[in-house]
Protein backbone atom coordinates (compact mmCIF):
# COMPACT_ATOMS: atom_id res chain seq x y z
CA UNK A 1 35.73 17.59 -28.21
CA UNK A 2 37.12 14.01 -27.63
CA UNK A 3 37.39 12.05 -31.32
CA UNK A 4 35.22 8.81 -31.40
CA UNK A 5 34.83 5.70 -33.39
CA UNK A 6 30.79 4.32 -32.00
CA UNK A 7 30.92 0.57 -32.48
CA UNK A 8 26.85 -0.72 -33.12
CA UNK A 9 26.72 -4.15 -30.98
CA UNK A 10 24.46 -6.92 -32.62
CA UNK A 11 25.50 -9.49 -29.94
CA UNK A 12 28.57 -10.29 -31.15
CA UNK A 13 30.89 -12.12 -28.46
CA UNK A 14 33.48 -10.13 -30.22
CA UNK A 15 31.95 -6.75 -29.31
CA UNK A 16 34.47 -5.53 -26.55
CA UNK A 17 37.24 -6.85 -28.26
CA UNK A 18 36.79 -4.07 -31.47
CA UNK A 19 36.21 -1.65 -29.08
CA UNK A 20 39.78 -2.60 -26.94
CA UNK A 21 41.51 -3.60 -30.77
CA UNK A 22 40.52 0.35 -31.56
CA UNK A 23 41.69 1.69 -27.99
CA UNK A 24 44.75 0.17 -27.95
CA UNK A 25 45.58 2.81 -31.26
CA UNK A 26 44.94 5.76 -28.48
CA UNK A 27 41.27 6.31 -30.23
CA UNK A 28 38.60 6.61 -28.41
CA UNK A 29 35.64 4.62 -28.94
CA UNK A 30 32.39 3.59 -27.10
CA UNK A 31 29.87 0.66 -27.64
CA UNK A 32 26.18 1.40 -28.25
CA UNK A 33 22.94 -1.24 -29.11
CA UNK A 34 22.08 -1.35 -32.43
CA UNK A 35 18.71 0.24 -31.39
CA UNK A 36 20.17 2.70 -29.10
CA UNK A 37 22.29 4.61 -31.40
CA UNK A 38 23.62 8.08 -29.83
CA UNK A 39 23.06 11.41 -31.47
CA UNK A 40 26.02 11.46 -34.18
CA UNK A 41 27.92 14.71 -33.47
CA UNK A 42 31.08 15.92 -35.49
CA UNK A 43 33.41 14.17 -33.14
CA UNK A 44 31.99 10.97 -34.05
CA UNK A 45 34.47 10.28 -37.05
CA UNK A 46 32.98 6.80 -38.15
CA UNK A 47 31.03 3.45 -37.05
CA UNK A 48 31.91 0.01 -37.33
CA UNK A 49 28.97 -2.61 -36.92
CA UNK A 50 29.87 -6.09 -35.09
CA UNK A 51 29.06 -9.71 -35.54
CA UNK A 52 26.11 -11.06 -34.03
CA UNK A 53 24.75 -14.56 -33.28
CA UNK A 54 21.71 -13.60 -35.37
CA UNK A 55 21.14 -13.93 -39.33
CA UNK A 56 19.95 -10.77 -41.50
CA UNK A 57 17.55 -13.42 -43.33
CA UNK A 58 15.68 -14.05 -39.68
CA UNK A 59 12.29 -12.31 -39.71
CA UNK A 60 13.15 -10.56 -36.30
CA UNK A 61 16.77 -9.61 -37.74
CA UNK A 62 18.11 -6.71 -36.22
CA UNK A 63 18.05 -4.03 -38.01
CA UNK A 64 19.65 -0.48 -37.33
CA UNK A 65 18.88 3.08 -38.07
CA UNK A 66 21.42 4.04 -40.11
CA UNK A 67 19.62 7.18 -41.83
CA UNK A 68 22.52 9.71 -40.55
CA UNK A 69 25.19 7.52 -40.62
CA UNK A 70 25.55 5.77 -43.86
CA UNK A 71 26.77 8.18 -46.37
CA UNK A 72 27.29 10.30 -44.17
CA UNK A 73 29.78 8.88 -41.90
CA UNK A 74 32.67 6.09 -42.76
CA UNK A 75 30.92 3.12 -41.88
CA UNK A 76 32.49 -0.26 -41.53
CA UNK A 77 30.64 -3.47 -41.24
CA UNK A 78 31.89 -6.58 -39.86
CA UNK A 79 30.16 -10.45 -40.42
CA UNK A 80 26.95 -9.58 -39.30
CA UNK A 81 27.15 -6.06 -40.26
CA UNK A 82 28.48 -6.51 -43.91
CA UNK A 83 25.85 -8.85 -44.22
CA UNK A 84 23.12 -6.36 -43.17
CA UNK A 85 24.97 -3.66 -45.84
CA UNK A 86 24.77 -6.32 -48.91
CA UNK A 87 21.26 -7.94 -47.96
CA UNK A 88 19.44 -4.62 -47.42
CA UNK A 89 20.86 -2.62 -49.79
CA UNK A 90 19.92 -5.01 -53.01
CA UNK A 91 22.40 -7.79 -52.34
CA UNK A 92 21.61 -11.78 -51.04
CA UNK A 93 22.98 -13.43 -48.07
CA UNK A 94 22.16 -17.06 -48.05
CA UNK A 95 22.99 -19.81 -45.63
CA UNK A 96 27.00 -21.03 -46.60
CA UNK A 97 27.31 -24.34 -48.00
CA UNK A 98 30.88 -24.82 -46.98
CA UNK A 99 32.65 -24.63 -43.91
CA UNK A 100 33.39 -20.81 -42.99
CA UNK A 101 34.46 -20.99 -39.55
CA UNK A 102 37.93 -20.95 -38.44
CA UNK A 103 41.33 -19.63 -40.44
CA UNK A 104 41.03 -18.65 -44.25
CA UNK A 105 43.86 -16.90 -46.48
CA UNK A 106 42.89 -14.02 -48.44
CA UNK A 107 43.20 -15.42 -52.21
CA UNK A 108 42.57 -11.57 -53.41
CA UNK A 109 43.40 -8.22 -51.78
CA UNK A 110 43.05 -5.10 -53.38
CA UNK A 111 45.60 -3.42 -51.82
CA UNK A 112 44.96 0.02 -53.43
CA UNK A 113 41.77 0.25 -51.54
CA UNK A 114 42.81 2.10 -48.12
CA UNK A 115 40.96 -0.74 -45.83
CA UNK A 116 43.96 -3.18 -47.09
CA UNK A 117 46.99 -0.69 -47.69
CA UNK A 118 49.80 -2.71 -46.75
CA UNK A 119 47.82 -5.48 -45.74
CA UNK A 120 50.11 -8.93 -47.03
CA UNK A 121 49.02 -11.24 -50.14
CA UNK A 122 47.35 -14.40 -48.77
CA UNK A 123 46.79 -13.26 -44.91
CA UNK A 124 45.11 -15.54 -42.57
CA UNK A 125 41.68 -13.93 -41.48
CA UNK A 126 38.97 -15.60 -38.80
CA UNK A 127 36.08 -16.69 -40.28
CA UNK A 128 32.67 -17.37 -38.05
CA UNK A 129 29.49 -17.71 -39.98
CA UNK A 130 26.68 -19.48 -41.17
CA UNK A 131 25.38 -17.31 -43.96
CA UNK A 132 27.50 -15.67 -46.62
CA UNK A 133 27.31 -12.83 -49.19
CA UNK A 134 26.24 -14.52 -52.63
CA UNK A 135 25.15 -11.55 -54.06
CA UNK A 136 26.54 -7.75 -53.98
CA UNK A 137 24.16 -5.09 -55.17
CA UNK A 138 24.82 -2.93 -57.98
CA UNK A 139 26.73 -0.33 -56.21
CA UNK A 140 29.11 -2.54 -54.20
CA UNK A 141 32.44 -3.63 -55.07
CA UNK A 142 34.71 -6.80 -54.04
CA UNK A 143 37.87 -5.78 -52.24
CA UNK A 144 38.99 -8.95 -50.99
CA UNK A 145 37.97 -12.78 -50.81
CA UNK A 146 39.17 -16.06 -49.94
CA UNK A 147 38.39 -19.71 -51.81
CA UNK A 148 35.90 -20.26 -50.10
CA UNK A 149 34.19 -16.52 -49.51
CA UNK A 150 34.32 -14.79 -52.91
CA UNK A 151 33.08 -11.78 -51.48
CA UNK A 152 35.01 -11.32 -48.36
CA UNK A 153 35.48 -7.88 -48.32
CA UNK A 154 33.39 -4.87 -50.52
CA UNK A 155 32.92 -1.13 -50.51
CA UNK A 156 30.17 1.00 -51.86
CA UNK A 157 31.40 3.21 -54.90
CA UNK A 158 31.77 6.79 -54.22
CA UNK A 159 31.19 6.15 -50.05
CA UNK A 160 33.24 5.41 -47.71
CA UNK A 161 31.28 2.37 -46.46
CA UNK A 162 33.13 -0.97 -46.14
CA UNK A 163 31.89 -4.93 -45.32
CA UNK A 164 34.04 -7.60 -43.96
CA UNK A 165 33.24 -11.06 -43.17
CA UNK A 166 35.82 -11.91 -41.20
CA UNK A 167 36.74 -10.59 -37.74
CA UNK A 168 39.54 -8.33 -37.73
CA UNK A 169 39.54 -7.77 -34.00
CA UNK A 170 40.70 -11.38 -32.97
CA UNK A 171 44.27 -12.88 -32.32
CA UNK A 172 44.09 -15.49 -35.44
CA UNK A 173 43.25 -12.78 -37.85
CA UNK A 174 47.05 -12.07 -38.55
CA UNK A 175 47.12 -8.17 -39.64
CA UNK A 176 43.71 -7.52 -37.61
CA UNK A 177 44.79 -4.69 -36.00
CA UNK A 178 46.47 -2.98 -39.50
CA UNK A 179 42.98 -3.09 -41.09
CA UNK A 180 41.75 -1.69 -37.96
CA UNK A 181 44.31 1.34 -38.22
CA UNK A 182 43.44 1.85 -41.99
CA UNK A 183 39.56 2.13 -41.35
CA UNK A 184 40.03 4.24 -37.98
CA UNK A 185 43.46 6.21 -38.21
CA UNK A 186 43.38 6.80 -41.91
CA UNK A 187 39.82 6.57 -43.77
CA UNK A 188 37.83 7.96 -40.79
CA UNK A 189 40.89 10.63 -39.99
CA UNK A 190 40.04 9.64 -35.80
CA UNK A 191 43.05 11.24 -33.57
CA UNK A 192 44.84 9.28 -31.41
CA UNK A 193 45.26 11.51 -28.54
CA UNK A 194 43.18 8.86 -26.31
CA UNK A 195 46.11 8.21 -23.52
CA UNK A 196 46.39 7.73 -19.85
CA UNK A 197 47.56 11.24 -19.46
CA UNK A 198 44.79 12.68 -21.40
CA UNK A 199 42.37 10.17 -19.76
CA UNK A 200 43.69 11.28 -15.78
CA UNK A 201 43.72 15.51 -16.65
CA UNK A 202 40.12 15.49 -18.48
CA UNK A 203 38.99 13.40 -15.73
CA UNK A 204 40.12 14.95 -12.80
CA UNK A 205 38.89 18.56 -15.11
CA UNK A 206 35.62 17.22 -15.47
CA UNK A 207 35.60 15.70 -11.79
CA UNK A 208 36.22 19.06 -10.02
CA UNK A 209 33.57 20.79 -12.15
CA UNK A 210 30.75 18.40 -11.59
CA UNK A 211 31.17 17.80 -7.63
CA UNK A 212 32.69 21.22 -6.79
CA UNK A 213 33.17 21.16 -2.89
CA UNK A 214 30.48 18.73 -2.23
CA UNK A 215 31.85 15.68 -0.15
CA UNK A 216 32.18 11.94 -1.36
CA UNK A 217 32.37 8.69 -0.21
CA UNK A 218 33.32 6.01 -1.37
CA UNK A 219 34.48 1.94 -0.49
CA UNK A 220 37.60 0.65 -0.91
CA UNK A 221 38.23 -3.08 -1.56
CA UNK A 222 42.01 -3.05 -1.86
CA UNK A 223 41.97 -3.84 -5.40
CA UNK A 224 43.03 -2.09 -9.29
CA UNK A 225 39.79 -0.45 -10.07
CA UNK A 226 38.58 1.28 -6.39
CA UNK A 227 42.27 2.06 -5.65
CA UNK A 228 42.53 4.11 -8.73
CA UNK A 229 39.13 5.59 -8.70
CA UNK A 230 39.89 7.06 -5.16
CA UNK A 231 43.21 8.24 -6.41
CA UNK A 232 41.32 10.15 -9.34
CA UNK A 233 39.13 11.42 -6.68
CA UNK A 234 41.71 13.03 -4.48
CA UNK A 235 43.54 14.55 -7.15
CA UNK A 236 39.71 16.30 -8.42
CA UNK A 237 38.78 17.28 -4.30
CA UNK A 238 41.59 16.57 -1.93
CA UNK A 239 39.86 16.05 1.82
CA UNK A 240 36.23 16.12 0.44
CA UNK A 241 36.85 12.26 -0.41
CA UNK A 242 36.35 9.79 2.44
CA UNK A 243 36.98 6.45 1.72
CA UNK A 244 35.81 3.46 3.93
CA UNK A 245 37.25 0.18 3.95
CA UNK A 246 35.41 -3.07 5.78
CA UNK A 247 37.27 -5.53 6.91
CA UNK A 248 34.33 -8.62 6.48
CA UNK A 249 36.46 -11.18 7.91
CA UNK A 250 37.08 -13.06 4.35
CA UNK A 251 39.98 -11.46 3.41
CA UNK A 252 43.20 -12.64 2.54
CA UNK A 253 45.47 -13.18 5.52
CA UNK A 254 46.63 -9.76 7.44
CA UNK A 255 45.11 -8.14 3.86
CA UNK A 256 42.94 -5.64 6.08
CA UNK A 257 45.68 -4.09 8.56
CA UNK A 258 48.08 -4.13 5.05
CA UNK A 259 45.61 -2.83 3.31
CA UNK A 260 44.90 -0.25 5.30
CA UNK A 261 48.66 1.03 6.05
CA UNK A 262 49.49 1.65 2.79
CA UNK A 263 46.39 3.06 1.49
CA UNK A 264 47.32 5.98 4.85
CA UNK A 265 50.80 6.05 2.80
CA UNK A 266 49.04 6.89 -0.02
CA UNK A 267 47.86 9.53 1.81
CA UNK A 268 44.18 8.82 1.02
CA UNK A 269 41.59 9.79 4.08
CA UNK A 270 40.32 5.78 5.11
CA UNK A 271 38.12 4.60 7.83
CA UNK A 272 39.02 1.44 8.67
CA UNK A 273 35.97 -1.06 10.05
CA UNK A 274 36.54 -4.17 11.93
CA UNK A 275 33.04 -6.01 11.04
CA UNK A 276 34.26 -9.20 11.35
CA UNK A 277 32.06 -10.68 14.10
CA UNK A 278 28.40 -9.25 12.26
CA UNK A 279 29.47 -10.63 8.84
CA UNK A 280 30.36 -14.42 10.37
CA UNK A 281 27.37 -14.52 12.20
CA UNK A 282 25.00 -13.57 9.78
CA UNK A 283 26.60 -16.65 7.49
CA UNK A 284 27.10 -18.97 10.32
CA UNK A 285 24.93 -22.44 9.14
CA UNK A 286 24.85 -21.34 5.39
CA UNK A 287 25.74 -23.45 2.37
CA UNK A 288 24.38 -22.24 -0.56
CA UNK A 289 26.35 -19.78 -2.40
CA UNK A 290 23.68 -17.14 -3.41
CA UNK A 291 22.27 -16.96 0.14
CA UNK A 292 26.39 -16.19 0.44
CA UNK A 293 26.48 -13.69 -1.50
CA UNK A 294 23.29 -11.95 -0.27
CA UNK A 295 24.11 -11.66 3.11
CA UNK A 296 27.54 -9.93 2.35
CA UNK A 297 26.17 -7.62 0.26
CA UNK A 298 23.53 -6.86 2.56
CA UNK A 299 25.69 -6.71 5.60
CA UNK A 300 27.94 -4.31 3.19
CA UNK A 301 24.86 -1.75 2.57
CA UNK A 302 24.45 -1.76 6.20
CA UNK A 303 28.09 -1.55 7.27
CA UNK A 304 28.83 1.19 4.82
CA UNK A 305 25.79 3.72 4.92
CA UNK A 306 26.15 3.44 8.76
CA UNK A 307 29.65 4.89 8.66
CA UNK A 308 28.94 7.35 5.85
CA UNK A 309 25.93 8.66 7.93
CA UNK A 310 28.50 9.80 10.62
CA UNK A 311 30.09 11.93 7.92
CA UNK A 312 27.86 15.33 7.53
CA UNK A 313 26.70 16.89 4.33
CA UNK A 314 28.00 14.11 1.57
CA UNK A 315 26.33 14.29 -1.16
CA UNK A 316 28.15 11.77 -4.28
CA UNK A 317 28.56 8.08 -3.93
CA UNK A 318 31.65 7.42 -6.21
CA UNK A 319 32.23 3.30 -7.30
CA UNK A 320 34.55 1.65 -9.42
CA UNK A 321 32.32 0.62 -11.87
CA UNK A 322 34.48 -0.03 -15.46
CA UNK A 323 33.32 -0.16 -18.62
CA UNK A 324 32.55 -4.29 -19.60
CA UNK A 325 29.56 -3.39 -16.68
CA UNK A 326 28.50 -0.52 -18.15
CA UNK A 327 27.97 -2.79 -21.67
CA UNK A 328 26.51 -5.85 -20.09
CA UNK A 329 24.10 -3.30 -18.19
CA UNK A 330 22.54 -1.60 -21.28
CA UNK A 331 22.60 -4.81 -23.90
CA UNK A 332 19.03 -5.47 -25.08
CA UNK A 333 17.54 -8.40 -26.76
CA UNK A 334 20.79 -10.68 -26.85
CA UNK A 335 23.63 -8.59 -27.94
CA UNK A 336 26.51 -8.53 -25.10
CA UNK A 337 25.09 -11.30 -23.17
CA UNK A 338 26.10 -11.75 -19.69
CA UNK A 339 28.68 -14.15 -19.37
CA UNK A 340 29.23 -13.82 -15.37
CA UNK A 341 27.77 -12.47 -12.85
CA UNK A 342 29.86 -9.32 -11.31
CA UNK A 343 30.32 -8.42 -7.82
CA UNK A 344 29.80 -4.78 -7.55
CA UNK A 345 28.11 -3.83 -4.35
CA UNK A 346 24.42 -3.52 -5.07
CA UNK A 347 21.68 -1.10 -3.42
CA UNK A 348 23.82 1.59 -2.09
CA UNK A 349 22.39 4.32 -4.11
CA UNK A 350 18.76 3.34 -3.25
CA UNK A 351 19.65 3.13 0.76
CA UNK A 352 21.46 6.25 0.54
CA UNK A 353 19.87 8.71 -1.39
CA UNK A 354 23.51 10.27 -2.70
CA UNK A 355 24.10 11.31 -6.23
CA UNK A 356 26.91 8.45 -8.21
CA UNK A 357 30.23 9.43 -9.70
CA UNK A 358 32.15 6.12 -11.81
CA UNK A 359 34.94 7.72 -12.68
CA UNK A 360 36.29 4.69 -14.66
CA UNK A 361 32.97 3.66 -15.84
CA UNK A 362 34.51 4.71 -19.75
CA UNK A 363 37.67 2.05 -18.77
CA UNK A 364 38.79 -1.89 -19.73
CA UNK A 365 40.67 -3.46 -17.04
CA UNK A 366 43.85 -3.32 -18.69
CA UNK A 367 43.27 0.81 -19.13
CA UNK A 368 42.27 1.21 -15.45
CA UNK A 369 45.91 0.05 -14.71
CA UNK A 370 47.73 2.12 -17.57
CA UNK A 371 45.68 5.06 -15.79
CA UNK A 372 47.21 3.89 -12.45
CA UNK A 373 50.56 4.38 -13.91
CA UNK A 374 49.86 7.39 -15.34
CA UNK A 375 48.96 7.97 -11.51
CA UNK A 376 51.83 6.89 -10.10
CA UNK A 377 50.39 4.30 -7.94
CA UNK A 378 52.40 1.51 -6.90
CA UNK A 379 52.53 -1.89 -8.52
CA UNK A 380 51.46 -3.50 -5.46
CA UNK A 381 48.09 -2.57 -6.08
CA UNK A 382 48.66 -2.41 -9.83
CA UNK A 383 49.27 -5.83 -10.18
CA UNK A 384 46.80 -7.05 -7.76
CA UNK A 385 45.17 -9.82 -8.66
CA UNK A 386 41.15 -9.53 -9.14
CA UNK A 387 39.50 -10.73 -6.28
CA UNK A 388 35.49 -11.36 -5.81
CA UNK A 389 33.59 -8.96 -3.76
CA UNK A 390 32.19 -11.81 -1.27
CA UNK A 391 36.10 -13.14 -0.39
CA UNK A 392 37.31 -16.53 0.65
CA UNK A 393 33.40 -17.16 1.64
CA UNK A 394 32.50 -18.32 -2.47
CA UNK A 395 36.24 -20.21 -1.83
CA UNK A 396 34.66 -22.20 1.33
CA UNK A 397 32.39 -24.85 -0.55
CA UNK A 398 29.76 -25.31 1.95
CA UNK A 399 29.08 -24.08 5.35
CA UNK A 400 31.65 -21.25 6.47
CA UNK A 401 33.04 -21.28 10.48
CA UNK A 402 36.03 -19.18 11.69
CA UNK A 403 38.42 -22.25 11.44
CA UNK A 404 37.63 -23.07 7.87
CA UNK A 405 38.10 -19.41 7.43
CA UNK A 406 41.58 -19.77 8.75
CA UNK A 407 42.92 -22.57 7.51
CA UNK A 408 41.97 -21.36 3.59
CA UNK A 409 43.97 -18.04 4.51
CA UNK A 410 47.27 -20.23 5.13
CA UNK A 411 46.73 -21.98 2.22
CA UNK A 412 46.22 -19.23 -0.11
CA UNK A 413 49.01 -17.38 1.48
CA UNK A 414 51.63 -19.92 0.51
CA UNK A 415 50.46 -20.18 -3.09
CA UNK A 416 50.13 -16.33 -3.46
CA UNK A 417 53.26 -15.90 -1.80
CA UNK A 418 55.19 -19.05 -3.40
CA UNK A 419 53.23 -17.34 -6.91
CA UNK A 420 55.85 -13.97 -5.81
CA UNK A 421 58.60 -15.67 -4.87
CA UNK A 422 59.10 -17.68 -8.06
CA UNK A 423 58.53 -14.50 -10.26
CA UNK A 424 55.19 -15.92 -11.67
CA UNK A 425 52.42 -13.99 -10.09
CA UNK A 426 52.43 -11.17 -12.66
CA UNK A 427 52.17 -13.98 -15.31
CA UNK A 428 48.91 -15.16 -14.25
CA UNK A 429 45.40 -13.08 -13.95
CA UNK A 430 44.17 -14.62 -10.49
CA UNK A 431 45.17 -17.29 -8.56
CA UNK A 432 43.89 -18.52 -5.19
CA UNK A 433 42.97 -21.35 -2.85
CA UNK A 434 39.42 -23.67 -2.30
CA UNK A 435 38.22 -25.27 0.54
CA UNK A 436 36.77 -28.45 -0.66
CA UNK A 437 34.11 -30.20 1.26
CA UNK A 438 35.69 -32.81 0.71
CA UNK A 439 38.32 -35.29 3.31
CA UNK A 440 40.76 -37.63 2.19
CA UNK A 441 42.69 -40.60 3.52
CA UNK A 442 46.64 -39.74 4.19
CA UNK A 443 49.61 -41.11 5.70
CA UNK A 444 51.81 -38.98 7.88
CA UNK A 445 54.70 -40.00 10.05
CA UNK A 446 53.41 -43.80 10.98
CA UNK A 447 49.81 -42.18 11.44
CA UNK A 448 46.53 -42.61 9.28
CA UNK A 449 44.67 -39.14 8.54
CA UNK A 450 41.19 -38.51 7.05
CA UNK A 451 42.18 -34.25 6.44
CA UNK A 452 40.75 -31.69 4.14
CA UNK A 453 41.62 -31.46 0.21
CA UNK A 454 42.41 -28.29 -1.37
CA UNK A 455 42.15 -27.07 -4.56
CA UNK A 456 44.68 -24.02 -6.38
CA UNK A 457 42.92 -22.30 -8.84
CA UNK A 458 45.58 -20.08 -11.38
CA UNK A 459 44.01 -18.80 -14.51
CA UNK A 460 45.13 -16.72 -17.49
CA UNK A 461 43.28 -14.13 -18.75
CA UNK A 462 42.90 -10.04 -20.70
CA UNK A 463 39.70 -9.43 -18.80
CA UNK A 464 38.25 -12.20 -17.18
CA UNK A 465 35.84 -12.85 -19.42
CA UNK A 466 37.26 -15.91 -20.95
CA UNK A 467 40.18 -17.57 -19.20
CA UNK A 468 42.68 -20.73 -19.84
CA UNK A 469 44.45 -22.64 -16.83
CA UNK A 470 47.91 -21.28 -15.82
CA UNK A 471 50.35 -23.97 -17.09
CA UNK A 472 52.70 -23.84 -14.03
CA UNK A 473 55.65 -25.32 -13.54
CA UNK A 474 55.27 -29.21 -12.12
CA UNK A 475 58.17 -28.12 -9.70
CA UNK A 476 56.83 -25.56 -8.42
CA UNK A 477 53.35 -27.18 -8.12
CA UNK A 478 55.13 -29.69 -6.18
CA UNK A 479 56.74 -27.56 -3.91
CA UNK A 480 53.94 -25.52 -2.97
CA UNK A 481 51.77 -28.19 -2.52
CA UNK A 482 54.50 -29.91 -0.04
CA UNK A 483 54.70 -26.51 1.99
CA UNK A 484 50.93 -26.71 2.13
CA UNK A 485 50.50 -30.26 3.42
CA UNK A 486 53.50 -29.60 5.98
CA UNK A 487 52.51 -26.36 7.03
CA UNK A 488 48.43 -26.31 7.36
CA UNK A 489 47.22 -28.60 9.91
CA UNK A 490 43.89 -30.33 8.88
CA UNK A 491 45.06 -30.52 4.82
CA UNK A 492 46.65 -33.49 3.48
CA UNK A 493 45.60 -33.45 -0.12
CA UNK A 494 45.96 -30.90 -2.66
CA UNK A 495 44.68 -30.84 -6.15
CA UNK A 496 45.06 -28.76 -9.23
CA UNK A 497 42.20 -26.80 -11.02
CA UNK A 498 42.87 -27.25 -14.85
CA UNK A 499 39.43 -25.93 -16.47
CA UNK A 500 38.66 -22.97 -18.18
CA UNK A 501 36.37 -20.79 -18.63
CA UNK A 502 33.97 -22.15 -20.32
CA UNK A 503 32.97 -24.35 -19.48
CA UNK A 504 33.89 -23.05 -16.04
CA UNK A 505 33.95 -20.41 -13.98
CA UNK A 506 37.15 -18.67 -12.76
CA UNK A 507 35.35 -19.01 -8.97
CA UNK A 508 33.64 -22.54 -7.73
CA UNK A 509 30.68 -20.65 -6.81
């Protein structure tokens, strides 16, 4: 059985990053609710508790059941959760009176505790509360402060139960990821046999067992995570998987026929569908972007189950469903808030009556592709950029018509492709085009024009869940947006998105 580290989410906004900081040591790990804690088997080797946005003096603090764990199992706590160890075990947490957010050095490591072994004299941690330990209880010893936190780090005498008030799991804490390794690797003895290999034959194992010869379906999108779920698929039951692929008219330019070719090279059984015409006319005269959004995912449900019906005796709906939707679906009363609002088709298992198979649902983004590798599937779906579920329709501010349609495709296909040509796609997380609703004034040749404004959105990012703007090259910006101007008639303007998220979203709508 599968070694695992269960990480205890209070609501941190750190959560997922512990649980990728403890991956990316080949361990596997999964993320619970405080109040949903799993049964604790002998292949759970130890628990860390996260941060939260609450405060352990609150009257509705959060408070977990830690009856089987704690003593039991090595059990680290971190900010929130060291706080919850000192303040109800006999200790005080009180609100801080001096700053204790930001960078810190440790002032005092005791490096023959095993949490710090070979952890550097005066490190820089990340500090991000408003309460702080002022008093340990009888049974808990300091392993570590700072000038300002005397007690930044304990451990209960004679357990292997450990507090931190920093948080090891981000960039600015400098040897993070070595504290990390000494709680998971060495004090809670975790193997780290958690690879891509391992991941793709336990899968595909545990895929052929559950579905047998039953027949699946499931839709394609052309991106990472439904490209490599099919690819799993085939491997588990060959010609049982059908996969169907909708062309909705708001792809990228040529994307579907593309698409579709090399998914047939792949050797993957695909049903192409030309729904072009139902999808434009549902969203002919429609602004708002929800309504959007709706009718695609409507039109989707009806597109899809109509060509699955012509497929006898299916009985599994697989998706690519990954794992940050898995933990935003099952966070209760705060902890993992939703930052954005995912695109996954909705209502498909309810219209279709078919039992659901996510084999990635256990995956981060950045896995899903190490598991494509581990595949063998080519970088050009690899490195595909993410692109939302409703297309270039959420990229059209305002109404949608065909033209609109078509002129956005030319203009994303220059930036993509200019992105590609200048080596700096694979530098950037997504990138694309907007249709502003929005004309401008211009001068070309001798002639006054009152044209269309576009805007190039290119964002860095792990997992989309907090992104900076791409600092591109000013050449380059000005190149592309020269080809753009020269080569799309109806745009004479083109601007530059430089938000990030947040405030903003990586889409306009």
């Amino acid at each position: 059985m599968q070694d695992k580290i269960l990480i205890l989410d209070f609501g941190s906004q750190y959560t997922q990053l512990i649980a990728r900081r403890v991956r990316e040591l080949n361990v596997y790990c999964e993320i619970f609710p405080y109040n949903k804690i799993p049964e604790i088997g002998k292949n759970i080797k130890g628990v860390i508790l996260s941060g939260s946005p609450f405060s352990v003096r609150d009257k509705n603090a959060l408070i977990p059941d830690l009856l089987k764990i704690k003593g039991e199992k090595p059990l680290l706590g971190v900010c929130y959760g060291a706080q919850y160890l000192a303040h109800f075990f006999g200790g005080k947490v009180s609100p801080s009176d001096k700053r204790e957010y930001g960078r810190a050095n440790m002032k005092f490591i005791d490096n023959k505790n095993e949490l710090f072994t070979n952890v550097s004299a005066n490190t820089q941690v990340w500090m991000s509360h408003a309460d702080t330990i002022t008093k340990l209880p009888d049974n808990f010893k300091v392993i570590a402060g700072t000038d300002d936190v005397e007690f930044g780090a304990f451990k209960i005498i004679d357990e292997e139960t450990y507090g931190i008030q920093f948080h090891p799991e981000v960039y600015h804490t400098v040897e993070g990821k070595k504290i990390i390794k000494n709680f998971v690797v060495d004090i809670c003895s975790a193997k780290q046999d958690w690879t891509p290999d391992s991941f793709v034959s336990s899968t595909v194992t545990e895929l052929k067992n559950k579905i047998t010869n039953d027949k699946v379906v499931l839709g394609l999108s052309g991106g990472v995570d439904s490209t490599v779920a099919a690819t799993l698929l085939q491997k588990a039951v060959g010609e049982n998987l059908t996969c169907i692929f909708v062309d909705n008219g708001l792809l990228r330019k040529n994307e579907f026929s593309q698409v579709l070719t090399s998914y047939k090279t792949m050797g993957l059984n695909v049903i192409g569908v030309d729904a072009k015409d139902k999808f434009l006319s549902d969203l002919e005269g429609v602004s708002d972007p929800e309504t959007k959004r709706k009718i695609i995912g409507r039109n989707f449900i009806e597109v899809f189950d109509k060509e699955a019906n012509k497929i006898q005796n299916v009985k599994w709906l697989a998706q690519g469903t990954i794992y940050p939707d898995v933990i935003e679906s099952i966070s209760v009363k705060g902890p993992s808030a939703t930052i954005k609002s995912h695109h996954n088709v909705g209502g498909l298992p309810d219209v279709m009556k078919l039992k659901i198979i996510e084999p990635l649902k256990l995956l981060f983004k950045d896995e899903v592709r190490r598991v494509g590798r581990s595949l063998h599937i080519s970088d050009e779906f690899l490195n595909r950029h993410p692109f939302p579920g409703p297309g270039l329709s959420i990229r059209i501010i305002g109404e949608i018509t065909q033209q609109k349609i078509l002129v956005l495709q030319e203009v994303d296909d220059i930036f993509i492709s200019g992105l590609k040509e200048s080596n700096l796609y694979n530098t950037v997380w997504q990138a694309g085009a907007i249709l502003l609703p929005v004309q401008s004034v211009g001068v070309m040749g001798d002639e006054r024009t009152y044209e269309n404004v576009v805007a190039l959105r290119s964002v860095s990012s792990t997992d989309g869940m907090t992104a900076d703007w791409s600092h591109l090259p000013y050449e380059f910006l000005s190149n592309i947006s020269n080809k753009i101007i020269n080569n799309v008639k109806g745009v004479n303007r083109v601007v530059f998105d430089i938000s990030s998220k947040p405030p903003a979203t990586i889409e306009w709508e």
